[in-house]
PDB file of N, CA and C in Angstrom:
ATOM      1  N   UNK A   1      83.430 116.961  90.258  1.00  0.00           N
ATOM      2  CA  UNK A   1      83.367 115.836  91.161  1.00  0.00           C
ATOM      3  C   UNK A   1      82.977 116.352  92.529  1.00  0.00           C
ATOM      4  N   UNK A   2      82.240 115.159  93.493  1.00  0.00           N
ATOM      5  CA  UNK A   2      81.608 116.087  94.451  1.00  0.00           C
ATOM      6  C   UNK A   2      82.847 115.823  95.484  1.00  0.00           C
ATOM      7  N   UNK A   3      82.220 116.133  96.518  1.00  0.00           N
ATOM      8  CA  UNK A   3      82.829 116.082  98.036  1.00  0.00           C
ATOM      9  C   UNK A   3      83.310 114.351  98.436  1.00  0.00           C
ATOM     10  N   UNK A   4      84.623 114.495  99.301  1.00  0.00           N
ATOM     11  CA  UNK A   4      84.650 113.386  99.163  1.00  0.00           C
ATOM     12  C   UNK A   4      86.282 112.774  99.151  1.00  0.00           C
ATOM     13  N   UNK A   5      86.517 111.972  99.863  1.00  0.00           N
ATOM     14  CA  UNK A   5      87.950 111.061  99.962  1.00  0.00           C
ATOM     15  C   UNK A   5      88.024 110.394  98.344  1.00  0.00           C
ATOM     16  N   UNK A   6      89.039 110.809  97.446  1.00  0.00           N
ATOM     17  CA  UNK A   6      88.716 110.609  96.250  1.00  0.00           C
ATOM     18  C   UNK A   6      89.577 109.194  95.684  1.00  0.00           C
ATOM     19  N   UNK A   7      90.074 107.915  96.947  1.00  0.00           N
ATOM     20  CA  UNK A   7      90.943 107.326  96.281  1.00  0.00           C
ATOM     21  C   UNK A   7      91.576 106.195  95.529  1.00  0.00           C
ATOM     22  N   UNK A   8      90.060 106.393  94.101  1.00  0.00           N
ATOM     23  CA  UNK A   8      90.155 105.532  92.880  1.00  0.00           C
ATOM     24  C   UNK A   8      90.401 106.242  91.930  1.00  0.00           C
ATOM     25  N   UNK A   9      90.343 108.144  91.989  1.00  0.00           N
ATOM     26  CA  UNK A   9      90.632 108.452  91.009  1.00  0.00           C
ATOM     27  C   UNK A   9      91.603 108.410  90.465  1.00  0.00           C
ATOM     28  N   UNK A  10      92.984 108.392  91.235  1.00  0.00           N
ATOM     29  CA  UNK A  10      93.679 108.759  90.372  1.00  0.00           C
ATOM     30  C   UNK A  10      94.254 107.173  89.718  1.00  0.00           C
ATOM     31  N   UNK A  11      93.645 106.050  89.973  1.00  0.00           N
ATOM     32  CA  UNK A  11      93.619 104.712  89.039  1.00  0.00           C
ATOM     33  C   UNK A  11      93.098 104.602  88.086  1.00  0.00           C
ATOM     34  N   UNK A  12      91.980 105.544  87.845  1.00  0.00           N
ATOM     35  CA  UNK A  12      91.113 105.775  86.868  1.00  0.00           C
ATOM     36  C   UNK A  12      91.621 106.703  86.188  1.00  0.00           C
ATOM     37  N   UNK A  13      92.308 107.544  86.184  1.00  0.00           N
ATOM     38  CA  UNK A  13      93.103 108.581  85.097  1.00  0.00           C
ATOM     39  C   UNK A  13      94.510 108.105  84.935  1.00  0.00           C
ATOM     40  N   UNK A  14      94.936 107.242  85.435  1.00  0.00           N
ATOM     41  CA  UNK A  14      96.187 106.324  84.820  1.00  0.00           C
ATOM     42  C   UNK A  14      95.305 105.065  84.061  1.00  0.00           C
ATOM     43  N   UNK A  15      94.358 104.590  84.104  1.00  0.00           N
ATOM     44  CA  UNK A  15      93.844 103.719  83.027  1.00  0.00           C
ATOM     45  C   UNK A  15      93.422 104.246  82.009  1.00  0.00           C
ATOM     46  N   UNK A  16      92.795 105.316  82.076  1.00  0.00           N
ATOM     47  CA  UNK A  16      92.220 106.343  81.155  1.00  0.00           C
ATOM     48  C   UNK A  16      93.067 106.967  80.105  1.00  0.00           C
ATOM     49  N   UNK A  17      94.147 107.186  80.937  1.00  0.00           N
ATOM     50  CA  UNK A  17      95.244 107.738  79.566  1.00  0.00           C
ATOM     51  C   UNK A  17      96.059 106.615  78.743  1.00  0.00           C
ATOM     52  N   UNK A  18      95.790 105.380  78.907  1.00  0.00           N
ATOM     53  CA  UNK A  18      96.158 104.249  78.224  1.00  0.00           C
ATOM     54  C   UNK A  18      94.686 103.722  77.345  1.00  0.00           C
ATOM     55  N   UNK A  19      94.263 104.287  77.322  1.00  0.00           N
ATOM     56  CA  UNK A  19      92.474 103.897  76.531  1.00  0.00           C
ATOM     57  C   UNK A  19      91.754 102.785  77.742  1.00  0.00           C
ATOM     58  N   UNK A  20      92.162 102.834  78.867  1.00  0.00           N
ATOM     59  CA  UNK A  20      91.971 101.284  79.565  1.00  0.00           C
ATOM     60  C   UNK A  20      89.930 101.662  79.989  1.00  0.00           C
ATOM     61  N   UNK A  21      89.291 100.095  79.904  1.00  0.00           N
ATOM     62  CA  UNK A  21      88.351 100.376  80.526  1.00  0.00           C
ATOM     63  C   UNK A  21      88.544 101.026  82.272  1.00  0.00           C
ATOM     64  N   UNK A  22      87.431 101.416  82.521  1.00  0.00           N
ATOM     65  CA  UNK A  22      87.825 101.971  84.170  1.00  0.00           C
ATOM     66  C   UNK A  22      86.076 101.636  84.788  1.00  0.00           C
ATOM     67  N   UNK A  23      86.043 101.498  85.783  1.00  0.00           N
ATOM     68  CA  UNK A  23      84.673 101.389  86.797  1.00  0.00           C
ATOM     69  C   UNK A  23      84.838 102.137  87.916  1.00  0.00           C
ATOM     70  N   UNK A  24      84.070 102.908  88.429  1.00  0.00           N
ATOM     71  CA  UNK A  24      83.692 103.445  89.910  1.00  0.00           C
ATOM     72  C   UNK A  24      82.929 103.170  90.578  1.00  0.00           C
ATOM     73  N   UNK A  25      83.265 102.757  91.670  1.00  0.00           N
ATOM     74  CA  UNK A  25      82.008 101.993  92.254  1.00  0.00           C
ATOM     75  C   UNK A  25      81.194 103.448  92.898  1.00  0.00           C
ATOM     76  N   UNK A  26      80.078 103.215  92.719  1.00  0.00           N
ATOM     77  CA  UNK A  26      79.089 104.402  93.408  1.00  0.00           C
ATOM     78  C   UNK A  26      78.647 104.168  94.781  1.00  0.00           C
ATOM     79  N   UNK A  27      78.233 104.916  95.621  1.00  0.00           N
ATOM     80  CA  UNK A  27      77.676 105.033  96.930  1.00  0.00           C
ATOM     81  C   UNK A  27      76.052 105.139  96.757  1.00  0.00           C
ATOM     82  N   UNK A  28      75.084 104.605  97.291  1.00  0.00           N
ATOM     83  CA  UNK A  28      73.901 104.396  96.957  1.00  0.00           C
ATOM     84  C   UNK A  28      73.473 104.204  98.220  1.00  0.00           C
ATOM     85  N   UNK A  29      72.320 105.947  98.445  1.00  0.00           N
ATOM     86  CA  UNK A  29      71.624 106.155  99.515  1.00  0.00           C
ATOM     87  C   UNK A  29      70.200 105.787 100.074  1.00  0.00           C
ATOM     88  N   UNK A  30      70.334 105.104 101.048  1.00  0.00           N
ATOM     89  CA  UNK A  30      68.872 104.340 100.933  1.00  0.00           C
ATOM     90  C   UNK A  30      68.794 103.103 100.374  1.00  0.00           C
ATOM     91  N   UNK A  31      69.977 102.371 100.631  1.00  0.00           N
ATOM     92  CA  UNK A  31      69.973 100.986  99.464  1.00  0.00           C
ATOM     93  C   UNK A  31      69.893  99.469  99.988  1.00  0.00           C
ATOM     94  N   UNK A  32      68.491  99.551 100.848  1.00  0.00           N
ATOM     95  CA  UNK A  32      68.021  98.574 101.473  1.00  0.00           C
ATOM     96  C   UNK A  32      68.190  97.234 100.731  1.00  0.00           C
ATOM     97  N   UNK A  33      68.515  96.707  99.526  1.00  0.00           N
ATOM     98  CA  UNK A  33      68.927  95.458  99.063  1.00  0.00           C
ATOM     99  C   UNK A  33      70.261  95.605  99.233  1.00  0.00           C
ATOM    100  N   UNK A  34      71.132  96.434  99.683  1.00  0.00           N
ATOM    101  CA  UNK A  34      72.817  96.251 100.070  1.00  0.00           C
ATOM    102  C   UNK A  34      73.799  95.773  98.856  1.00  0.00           C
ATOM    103  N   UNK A  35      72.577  96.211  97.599  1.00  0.00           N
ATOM    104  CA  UNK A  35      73.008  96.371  96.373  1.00  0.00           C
ATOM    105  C   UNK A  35      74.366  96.770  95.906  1.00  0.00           C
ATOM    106  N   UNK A  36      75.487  96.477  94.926  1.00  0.00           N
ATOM    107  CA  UNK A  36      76.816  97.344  95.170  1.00  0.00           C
ATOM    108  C   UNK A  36      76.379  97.898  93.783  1.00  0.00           C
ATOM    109  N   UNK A  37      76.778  98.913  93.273  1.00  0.00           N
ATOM    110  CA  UNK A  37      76.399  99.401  92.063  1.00  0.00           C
ATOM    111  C   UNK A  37      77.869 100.579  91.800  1.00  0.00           C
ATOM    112  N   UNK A  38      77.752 100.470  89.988  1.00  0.00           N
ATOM    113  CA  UNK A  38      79.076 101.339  89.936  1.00  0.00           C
ATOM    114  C   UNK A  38      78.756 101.365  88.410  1.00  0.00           C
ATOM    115  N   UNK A  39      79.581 102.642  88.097  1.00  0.00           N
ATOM    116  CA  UNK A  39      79.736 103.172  86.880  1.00  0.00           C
ATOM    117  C   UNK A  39      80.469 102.528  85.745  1.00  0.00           C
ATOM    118  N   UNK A  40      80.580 102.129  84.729  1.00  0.00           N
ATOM    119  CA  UNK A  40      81.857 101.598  84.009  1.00  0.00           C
ATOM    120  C   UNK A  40      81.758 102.551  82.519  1.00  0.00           C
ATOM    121  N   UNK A  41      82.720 103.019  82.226  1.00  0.00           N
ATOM    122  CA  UNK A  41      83.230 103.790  81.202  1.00  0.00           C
ATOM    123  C   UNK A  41      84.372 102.654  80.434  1.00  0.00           C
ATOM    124  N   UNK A  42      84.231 102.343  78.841  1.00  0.00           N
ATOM    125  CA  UNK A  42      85.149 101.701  78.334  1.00  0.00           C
ATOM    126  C   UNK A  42      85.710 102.685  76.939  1.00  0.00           C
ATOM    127  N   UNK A  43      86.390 104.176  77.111  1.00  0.00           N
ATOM    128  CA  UNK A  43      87.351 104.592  75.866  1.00  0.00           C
ATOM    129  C   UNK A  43      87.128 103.902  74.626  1.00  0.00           C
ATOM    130  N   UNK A  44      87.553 102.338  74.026  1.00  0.00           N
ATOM    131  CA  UNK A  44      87.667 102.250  73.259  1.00  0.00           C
ATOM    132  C   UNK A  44      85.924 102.177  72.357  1.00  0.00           C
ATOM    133  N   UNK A  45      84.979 101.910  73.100  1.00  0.00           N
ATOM    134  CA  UNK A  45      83.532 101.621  72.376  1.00  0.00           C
ATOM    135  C   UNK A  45      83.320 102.650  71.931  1.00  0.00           C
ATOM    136  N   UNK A  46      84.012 104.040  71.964  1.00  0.00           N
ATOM    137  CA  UNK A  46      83.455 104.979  71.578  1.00  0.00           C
ATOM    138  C   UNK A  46      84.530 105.956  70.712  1.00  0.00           C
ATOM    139  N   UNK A  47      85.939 105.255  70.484  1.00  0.00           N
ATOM    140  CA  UNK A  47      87.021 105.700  69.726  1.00  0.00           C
ATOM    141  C   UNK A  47      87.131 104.937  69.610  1.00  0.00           C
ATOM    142  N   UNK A  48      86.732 103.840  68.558  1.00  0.00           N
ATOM    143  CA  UNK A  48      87.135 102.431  67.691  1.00  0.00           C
ATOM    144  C   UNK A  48      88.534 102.547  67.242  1.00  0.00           C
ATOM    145  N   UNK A  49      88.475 103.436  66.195  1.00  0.00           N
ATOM    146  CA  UNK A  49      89.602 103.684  65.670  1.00  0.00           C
ATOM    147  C   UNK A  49      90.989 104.535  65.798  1.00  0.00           C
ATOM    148  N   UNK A  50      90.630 105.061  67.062  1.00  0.00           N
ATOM    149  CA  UNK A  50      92.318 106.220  67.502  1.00  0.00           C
ATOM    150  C   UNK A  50      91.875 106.148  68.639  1.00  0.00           C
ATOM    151  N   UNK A  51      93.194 105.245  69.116  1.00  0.00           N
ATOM    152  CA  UNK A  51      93.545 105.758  70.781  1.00  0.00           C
ATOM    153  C   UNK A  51      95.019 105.762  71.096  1.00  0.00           C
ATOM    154  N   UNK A  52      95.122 107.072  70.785  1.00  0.00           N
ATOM    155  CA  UNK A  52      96.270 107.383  70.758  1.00  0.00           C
ATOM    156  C   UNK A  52      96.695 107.088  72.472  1.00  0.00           C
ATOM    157  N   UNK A  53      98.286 107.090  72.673  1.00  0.00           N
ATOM    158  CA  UNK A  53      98.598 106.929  74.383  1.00  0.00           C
ATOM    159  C   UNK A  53      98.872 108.665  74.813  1.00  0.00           C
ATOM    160  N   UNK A  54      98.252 109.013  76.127  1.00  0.00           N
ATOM    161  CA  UNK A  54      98.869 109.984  76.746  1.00  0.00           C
ATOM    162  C   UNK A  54      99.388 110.113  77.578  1.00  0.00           C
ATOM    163  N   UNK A  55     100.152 110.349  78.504  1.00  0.00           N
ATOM    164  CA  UNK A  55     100.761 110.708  79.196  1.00  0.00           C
ATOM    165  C   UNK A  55      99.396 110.990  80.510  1.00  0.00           C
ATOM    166  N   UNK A  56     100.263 109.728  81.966  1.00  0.00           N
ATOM    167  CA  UNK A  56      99.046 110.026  83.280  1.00  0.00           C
ATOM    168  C   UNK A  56      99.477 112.121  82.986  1.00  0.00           C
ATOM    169  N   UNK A  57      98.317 112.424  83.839  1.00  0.00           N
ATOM    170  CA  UNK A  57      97.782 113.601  84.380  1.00  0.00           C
ATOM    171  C   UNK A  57      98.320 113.816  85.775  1.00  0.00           C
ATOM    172  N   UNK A  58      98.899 115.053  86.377  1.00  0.00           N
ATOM    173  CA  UNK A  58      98.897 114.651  88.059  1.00  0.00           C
ATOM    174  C   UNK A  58      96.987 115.114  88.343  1.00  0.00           C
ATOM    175  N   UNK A  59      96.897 114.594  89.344  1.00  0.00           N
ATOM    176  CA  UNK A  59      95.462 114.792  89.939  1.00  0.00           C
ATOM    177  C   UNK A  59      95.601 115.856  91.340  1.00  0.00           C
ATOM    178  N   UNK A  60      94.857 116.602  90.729  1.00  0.00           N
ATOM    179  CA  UNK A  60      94.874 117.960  91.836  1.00  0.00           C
ATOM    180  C   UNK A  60      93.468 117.886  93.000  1.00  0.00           C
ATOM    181  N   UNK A  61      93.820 117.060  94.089  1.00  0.00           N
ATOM    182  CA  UNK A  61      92.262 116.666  94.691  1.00  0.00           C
ATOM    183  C   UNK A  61      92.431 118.183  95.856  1.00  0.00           C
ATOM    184  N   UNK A  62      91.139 118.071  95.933  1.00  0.00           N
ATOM    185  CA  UNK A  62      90.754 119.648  97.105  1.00  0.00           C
ATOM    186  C   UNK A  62      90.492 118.981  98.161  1.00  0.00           C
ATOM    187  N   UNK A  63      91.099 118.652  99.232  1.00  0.00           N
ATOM    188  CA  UNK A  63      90.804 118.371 100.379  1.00  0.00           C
ATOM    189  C   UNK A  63      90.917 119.694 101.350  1.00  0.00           C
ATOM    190  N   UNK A  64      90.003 118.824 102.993  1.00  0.00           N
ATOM    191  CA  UNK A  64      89.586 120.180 103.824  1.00  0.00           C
ATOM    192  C   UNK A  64      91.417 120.110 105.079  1.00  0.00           C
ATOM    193  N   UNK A  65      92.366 119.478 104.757  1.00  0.00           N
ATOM    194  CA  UNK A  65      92.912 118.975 105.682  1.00  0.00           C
ATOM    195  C   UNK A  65      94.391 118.122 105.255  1.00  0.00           C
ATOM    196  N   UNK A  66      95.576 118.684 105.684  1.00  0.00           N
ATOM    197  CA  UNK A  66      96.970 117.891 105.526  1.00  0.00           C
ATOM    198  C   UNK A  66      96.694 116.741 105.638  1.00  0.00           C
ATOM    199  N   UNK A  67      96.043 116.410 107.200  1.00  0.00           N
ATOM    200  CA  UNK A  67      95.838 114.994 107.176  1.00  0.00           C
ATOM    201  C   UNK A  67      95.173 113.489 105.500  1.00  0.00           C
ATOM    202  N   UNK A  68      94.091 114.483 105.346  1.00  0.00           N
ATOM    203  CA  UNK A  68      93.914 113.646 104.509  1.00  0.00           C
ATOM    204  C   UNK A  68      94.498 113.692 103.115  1.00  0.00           C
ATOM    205  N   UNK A  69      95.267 114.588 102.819  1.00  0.00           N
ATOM    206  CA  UNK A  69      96.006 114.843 101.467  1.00  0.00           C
ATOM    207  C   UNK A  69      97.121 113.694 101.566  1.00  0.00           C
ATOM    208  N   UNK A  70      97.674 113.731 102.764  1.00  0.00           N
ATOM    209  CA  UNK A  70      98.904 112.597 102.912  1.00  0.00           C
ATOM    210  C   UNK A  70      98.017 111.066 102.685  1.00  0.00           C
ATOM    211  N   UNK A  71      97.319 110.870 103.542  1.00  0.00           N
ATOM    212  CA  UNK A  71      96.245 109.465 103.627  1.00  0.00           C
ATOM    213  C   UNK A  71      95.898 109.302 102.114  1.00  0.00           C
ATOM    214  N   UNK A  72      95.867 110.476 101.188  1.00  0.00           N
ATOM    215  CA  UNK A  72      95.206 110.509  99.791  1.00  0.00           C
ATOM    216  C   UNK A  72      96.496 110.062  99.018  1.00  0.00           C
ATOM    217  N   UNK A  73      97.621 110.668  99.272  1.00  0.00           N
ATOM    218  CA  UNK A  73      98.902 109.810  98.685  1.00  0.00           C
ATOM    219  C   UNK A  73      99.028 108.788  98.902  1.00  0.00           C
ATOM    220  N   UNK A  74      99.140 108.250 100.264  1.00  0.00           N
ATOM    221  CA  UNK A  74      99.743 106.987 100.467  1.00  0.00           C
ATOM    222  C   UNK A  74      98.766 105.368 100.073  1.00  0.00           C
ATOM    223  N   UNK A  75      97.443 106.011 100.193  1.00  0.00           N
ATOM    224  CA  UNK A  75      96.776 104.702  99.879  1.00  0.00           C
ATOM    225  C   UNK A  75      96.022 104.846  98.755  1.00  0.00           C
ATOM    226  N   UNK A  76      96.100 105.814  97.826  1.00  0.00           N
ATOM    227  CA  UNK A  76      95.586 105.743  96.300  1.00  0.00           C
ATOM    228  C   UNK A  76      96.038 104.800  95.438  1.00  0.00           C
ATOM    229  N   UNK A  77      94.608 104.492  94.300  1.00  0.00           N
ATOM    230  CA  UNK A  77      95.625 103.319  93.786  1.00  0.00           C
ATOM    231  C   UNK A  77      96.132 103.686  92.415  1.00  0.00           C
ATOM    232  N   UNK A  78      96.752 104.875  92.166  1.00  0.00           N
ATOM    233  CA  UNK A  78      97.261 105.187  90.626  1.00  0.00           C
ATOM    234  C   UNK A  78      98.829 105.716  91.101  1.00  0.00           C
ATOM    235  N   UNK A  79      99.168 106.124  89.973  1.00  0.00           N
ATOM    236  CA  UNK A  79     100.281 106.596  90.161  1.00  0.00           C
ATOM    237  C   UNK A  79     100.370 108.180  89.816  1.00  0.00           C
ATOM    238  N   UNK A  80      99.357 108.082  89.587  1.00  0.00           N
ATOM    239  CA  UNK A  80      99.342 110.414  89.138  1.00  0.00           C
ATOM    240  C   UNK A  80      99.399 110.512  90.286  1.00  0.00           C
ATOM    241  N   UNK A  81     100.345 111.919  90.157  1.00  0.00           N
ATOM    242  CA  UNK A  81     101.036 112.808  91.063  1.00  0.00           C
ATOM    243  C   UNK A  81      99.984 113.435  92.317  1.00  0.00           C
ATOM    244  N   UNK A  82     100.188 113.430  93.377  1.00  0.00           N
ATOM    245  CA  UNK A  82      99.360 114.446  94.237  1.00  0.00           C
ATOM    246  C   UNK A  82      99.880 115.434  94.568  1.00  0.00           C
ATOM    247  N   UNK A  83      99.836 116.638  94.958  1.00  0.00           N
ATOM    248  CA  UNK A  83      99.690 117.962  94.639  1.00  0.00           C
ATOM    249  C   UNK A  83      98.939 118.512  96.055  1.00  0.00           C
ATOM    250  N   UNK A  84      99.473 119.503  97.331  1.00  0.00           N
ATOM    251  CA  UNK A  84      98.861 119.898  97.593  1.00  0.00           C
ATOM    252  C   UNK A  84      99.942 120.414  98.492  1.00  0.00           C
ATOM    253  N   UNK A  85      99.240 121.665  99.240  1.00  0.00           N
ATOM    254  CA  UNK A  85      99.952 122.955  99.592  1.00  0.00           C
ATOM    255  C   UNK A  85      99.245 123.409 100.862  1.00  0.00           C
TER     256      UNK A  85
END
């Protein structure tokens, strides 16, 4: 994952470990129609038959800065763990 304030992931790896569909919205450079555009991944279209449940993941994000590791806890929208030192 690139560079970057990361905080849909960790909503997306608490939907993810429940088979849940998930979307990311993308950033799009140069996007003179003010177009919104985003990714969508749906688990089950591609494991019809086993989706087993797992257990969220904590999410280990690399930030340059305390400041934003706290800002990355408090207004993310999942519940995996943040992690940082």
């Amino acid at each position: 994952m690139g560079a970057g304030i990361p905080l849909s992931i960790p909503g997306i790896l608490d939907r993810l470990s429940c088979w849940g569909a998930v979307e990311l919205a993308l950033h799009v450079e140069e996007n003179s129609h003010r177009g919104s555009y985003s990714s969508r991944f749906d688990p089950k279209s591609i494991f019809q038959n086993h989706c087993p449940n797992y257990p969220a993941q904590n999410f280990w994000a690399i930030v340059s800065s305390e400041i934003i590791a706290k800002s990355n806890e408090s207004k993310s929208n999942g519940v995996c763990g943040w992690v940082y030192s």
